[in-house]
C-alpha atoms as a PDB file:
ATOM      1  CA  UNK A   1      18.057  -3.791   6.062  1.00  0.00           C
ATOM      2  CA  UNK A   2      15.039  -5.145   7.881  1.00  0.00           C
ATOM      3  CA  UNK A   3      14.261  -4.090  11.632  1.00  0.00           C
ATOM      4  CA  UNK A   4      11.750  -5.351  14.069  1.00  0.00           C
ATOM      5  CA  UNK A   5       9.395  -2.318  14.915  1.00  0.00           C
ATOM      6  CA  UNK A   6       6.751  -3.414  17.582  1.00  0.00           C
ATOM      7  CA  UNK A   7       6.678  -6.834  16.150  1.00  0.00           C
ATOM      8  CA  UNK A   8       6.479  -5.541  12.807  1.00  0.00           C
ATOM      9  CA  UNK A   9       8.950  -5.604  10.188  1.00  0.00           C
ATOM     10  CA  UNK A  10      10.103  -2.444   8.246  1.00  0.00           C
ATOM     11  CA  UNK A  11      11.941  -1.926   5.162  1.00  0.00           C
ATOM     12  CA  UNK A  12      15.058   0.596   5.250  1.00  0.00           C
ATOM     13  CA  UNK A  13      12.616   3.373   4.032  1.00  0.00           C
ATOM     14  CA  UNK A  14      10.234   3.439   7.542  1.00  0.00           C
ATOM     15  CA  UNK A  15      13.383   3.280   9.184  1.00  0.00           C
ATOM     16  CA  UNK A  16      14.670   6.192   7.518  1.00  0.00           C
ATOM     17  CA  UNK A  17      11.303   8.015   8.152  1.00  0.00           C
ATOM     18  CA  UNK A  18      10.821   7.015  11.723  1.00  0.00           C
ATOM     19  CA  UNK A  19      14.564   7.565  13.186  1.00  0.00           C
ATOM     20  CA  UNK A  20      16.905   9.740  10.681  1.00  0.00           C
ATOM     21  CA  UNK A  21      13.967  12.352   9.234  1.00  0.00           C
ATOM     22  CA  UNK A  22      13.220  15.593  11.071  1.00  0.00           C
ATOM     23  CA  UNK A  23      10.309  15.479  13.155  1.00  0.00           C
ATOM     24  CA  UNK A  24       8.719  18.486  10.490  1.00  0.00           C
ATOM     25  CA  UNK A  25       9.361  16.573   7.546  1.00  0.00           C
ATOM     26  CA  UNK A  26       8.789  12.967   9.227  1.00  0.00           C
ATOM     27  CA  UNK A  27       4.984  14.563   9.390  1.00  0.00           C
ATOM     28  CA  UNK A  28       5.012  15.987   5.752  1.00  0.00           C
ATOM     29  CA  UNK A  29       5.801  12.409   4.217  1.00  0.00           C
ATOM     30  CA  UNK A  30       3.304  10.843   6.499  1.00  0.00           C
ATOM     31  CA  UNK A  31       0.064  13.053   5.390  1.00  0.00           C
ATOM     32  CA  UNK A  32       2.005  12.821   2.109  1.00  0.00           C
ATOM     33  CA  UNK A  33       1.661   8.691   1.713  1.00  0.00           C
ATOM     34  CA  UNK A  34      -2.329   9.325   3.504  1.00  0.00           C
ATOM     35  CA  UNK A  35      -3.343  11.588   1.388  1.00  0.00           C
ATOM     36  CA  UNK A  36      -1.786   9.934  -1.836  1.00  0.00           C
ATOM     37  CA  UNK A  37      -3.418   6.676  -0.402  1.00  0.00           C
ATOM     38  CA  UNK A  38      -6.828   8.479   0.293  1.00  0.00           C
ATOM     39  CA  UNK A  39      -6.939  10.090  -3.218  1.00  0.00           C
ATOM     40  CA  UNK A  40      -6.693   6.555  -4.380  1.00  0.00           C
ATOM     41  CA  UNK A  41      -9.672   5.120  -2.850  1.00  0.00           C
ATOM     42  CA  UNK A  42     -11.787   7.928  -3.317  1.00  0.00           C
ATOM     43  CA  UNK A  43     -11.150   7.446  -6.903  1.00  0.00           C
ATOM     44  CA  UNK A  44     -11.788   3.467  -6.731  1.00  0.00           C
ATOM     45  CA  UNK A  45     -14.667   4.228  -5.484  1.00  0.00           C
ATOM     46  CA  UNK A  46     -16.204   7.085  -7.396  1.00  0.00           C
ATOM     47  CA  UNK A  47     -15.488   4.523 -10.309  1.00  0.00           C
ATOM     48  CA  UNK A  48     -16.716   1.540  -9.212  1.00  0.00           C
ATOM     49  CA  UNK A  49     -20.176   3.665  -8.375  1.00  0.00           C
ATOM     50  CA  UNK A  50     -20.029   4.589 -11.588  1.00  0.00           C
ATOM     51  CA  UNK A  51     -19.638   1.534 -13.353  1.00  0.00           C
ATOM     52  CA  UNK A  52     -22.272  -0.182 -11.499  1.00  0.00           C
ATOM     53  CA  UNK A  53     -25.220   2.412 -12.105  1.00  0.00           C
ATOM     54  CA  UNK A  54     -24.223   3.604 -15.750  1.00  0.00           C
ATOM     55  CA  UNK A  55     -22.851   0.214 -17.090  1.00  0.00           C
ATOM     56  CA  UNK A  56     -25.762  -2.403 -15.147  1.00  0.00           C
ATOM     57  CA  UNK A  57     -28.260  -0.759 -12.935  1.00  0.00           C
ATOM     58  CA  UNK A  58     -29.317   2.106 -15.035  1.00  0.00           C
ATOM     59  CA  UNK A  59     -30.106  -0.240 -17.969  1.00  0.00           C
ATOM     60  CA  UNK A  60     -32.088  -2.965 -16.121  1.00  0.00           C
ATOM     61  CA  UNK A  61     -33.857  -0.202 -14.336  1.00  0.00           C
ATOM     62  CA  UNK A  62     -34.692   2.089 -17.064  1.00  0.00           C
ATOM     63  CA  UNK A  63     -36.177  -1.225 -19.011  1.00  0.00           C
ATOM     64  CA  UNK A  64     -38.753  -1.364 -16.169  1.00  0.00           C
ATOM     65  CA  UNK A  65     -39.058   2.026 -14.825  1.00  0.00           C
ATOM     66  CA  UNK A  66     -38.551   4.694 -18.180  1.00  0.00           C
ATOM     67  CA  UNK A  67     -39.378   7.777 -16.919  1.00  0.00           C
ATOM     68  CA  UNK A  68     -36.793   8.382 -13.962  1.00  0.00           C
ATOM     69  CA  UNK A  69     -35.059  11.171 -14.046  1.00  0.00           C
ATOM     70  CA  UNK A  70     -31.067  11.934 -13.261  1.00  0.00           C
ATOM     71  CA  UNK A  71     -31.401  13.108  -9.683  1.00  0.00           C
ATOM     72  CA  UNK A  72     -32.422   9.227  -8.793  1.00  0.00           C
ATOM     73  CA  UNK A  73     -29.507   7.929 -10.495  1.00  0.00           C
ATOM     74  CA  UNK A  74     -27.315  10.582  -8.534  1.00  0.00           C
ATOM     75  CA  UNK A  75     -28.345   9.133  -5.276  1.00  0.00           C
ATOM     76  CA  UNK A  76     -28.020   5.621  -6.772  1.00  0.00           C
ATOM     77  CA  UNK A  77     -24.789   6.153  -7.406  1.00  0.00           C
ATOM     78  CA  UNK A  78     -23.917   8.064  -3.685  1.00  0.00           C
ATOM     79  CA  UNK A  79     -25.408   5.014  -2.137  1.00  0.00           C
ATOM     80  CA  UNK A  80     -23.299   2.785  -4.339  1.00  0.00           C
ATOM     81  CA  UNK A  81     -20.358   4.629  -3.134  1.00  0.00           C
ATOM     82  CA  UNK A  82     -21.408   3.998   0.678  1.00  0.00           C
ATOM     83  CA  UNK A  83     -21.428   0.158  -0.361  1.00  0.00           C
ATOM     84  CA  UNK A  84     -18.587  -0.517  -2.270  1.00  0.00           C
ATOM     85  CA  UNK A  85     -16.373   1.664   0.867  1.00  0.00           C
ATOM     86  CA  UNK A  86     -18.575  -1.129   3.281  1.00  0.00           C
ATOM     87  CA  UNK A  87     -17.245  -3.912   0.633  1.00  0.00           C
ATOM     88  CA  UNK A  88     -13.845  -2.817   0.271  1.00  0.00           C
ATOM     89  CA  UNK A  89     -13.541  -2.592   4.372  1.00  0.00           C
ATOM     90  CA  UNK A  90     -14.366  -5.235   4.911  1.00  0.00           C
ATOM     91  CA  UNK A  91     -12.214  -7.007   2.094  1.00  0.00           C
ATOM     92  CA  UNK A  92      -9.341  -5.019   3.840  1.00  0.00           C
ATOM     93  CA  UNK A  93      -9.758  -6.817   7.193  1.00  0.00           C
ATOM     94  CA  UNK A  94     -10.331  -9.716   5.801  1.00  0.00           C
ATOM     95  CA  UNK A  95      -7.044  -9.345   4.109  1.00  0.00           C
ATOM     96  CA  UNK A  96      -4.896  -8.180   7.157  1.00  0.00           C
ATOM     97  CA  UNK A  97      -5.814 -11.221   8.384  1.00  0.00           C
ATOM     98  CA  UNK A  98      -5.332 -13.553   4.994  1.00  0.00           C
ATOM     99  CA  UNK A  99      -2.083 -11.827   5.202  1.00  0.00           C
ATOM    100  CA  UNK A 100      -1.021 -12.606   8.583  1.00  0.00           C
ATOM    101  CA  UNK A 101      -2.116 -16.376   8.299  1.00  0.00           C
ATOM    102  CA  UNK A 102      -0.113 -16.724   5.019  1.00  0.00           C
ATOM    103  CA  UNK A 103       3.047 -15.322   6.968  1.00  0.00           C
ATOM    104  CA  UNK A 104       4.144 -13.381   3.628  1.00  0.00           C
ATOM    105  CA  UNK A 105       5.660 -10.378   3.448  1.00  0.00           C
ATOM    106  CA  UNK A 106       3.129  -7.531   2.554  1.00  0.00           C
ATOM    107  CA  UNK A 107       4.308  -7.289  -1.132  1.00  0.00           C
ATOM    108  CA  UNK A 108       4.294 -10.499  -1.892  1.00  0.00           C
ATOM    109  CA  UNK A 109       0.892 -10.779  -0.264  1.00  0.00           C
ATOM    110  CA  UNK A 110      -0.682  -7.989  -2.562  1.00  0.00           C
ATOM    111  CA  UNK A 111       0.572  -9.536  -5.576  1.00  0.00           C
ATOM    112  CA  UNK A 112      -1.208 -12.566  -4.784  1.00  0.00           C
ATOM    113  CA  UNK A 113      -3.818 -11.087  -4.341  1.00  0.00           C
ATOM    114  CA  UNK A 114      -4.039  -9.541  -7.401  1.00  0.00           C
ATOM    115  CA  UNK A 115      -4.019 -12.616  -9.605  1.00  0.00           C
ATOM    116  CA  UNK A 116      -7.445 -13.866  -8.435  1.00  0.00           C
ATOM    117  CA  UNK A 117      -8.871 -10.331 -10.328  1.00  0.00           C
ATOM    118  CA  UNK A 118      -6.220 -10.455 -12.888  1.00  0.00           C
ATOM    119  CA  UNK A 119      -6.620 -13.715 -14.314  1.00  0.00           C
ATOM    120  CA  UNK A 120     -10.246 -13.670 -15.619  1.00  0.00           C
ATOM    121  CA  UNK A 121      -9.521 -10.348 -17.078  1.00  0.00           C
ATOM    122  CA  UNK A 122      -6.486 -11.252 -19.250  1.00  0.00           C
ATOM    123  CA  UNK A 123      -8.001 -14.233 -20.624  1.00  0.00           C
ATOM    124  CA  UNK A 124     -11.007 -12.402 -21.285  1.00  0.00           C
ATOM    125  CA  UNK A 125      -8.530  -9.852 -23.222  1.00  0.00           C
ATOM    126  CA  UNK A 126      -6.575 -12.127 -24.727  1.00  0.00           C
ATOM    127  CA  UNK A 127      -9.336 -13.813 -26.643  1.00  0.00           C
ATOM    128  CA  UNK A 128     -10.894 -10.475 -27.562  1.00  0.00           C
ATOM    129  CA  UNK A 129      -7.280  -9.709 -29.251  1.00  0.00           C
ATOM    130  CA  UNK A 130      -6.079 -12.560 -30.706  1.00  0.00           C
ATOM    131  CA  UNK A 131      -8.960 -14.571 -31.850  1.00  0.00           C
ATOM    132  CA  UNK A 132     -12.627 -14.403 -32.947  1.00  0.00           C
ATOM    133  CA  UNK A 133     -13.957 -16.462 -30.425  1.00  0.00           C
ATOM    134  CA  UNK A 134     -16.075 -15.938 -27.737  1.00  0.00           C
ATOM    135  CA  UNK A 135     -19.123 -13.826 -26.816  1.00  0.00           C
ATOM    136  CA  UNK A 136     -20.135 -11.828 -23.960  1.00  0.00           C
ATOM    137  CA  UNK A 137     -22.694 -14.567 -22.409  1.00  0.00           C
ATOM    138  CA  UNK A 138     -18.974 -16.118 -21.404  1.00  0.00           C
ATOM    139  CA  UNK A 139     -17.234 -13.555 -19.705  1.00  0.00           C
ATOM    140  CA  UNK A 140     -18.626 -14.374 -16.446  1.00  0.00           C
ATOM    141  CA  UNK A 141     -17.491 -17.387 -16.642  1.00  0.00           C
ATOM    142  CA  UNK A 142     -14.654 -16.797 -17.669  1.00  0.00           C
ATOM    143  CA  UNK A 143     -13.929 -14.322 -14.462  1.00  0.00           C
ATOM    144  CA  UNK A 144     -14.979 -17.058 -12.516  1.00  0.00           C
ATOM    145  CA  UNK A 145     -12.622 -19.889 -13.785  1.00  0.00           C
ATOM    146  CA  UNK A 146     -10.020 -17.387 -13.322  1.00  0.00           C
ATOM    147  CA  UNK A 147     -10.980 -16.795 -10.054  1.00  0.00           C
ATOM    148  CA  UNK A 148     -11.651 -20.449  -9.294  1.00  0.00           C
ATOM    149  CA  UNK A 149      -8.564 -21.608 -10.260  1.00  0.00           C
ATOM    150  CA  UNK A 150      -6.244 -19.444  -8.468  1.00  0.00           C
ATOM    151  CA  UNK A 151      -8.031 -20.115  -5.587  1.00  0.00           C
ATOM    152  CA  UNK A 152      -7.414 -23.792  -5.657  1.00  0.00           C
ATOM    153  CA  UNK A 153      -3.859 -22.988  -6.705  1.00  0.00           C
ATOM    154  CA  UNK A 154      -3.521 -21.479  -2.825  1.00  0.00           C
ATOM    155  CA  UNK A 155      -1.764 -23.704  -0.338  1.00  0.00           C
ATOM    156  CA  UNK A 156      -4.416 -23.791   1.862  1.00  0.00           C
ATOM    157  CA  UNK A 157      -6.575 -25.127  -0.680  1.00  0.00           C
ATOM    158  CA  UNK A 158      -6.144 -27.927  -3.173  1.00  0.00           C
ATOM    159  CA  UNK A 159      -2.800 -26.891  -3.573  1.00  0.00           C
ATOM    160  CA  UNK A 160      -1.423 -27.760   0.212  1.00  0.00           C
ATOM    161  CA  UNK A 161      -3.650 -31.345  -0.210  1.00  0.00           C
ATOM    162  CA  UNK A 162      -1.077 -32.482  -2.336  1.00  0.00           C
ATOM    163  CA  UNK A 163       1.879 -29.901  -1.096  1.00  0.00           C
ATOM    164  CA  UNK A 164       1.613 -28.065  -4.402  1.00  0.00           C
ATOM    165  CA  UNK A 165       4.036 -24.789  -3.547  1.00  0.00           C
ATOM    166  CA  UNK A 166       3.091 -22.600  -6.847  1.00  0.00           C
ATOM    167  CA  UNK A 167       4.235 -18.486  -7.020  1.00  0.00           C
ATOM    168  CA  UNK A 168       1.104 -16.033  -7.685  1.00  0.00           C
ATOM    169  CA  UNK A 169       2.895 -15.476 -10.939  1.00  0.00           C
ATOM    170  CA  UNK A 170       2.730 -19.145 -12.180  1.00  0.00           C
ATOM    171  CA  UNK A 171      -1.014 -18.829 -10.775  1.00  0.00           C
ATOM    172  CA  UNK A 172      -1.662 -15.864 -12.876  1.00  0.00           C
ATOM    173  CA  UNK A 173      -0.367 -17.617 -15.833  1.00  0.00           C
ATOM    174  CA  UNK A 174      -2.699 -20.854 -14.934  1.00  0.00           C
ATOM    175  CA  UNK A 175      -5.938 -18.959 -14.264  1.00  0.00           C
ATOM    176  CA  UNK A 176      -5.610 -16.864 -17.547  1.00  0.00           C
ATOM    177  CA  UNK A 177      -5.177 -20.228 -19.443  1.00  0.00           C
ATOM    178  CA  UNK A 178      -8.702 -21.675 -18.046  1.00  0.00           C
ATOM    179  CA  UNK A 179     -10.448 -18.103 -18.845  1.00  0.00           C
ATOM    180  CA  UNK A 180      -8.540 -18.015 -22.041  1.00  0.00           C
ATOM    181  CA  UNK A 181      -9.829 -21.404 -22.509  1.00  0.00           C
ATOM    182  CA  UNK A 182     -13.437 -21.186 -21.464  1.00  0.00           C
ATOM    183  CA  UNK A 183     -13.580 -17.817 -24.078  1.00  0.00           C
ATOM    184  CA  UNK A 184     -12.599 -20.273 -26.680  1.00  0.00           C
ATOM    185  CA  UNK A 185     -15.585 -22.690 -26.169  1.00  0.00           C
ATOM    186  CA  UNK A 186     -18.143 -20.602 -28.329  1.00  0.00           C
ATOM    187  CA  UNK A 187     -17.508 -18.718 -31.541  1.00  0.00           C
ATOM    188  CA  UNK A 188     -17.606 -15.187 -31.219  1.00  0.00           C
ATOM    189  CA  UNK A 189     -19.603 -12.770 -33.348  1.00  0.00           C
ATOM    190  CA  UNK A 190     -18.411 -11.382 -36.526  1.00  0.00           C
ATOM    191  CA  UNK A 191     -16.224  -8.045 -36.508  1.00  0.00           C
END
């Protein structure tokens, strides 16, 4: 059951919240899904702050600069989490309006989404666990073919020049062949 709600459409579960809950409870599973969203990004971020000053910038800085101490890396990192909430606003309006262009329902739309991150990471893991091939110099690439490809899979890309129609999970399945594929270009190192 799909109704129109101010030009939007809901599934039978807003329904059920918005016209059949009491008001008390109606309120309870509304903090309920904020907060449970909320908790979420907080912990995105907190981990994306981390993996950019422990995993890159603490290295390349501590190669130039040796003697810093923690508290610099603790602001580092509270800055980093000020940026990536800027980046990941801004990726969401770009997406509410990606996702209103596309006309797809909102599922479908996240999905898609999805596969332009997923695909250079399964072909990346794919050729770390099943073959030998491959070295860390590629991954990169690798992302980025992933990335690349899905993108042109899109139908208002490549895709809709020649009225390609293709499902994010065929996509998926494309873009983790290149990646796979561009891993398998070098030999790896020895394990």
């Amino acid at each position: 059951m799909i109704q129109e709600f101010e030009g939007e459409k809901i599934t039978i579960f807003m329904y059920y919240i918005l016209h059949e809950m009491p008001e008390g409870m109606r309120g309870l599973v509304t903090v309920g899904a904020i907060a449970a969203a909320l908790s979420s990004s907080n912990s995105v971020l907190g981990a994306m702050s981390s993996v950019a000053i422990e995993d890159i910038y603490r290295p390349w800085k501590e190669k130039r600069m040796p003697n810093l101490d923690e508290e610099y890396f603790v602001k580092a990192g509270r800055k980093a989490v000020l940026l990536f909430a800027l980046l990941l606003s801004l990726m969401a309006m770009l997406s509410f309006y990606w996702q209103r262009y596309s006309e797809l329902p909102l599922l479908s739309f996240a999905l898609g989404v999805m596969a332009f991150a997923y695909t250079g990471l399964l072909g990346v893991f794919a050729s770390a666990i099943f073959t030998n091939r491959g070295n860390a110099r590629l991954v990169p690439y690798a992302f980025l073919g992933g990335f690349m490809t899905v993108l042109l899979l899109q139908p208002y890309t490549l895709a809709g020049f020649y009225d390609l129609k293709i499902g994010f999970a065929w996509q998926i399945v494309c873009g983790t062949a290149v990646a796979f594929l561009l891993m398998m270009t070098t030999q790896g190192s020895k394990r």
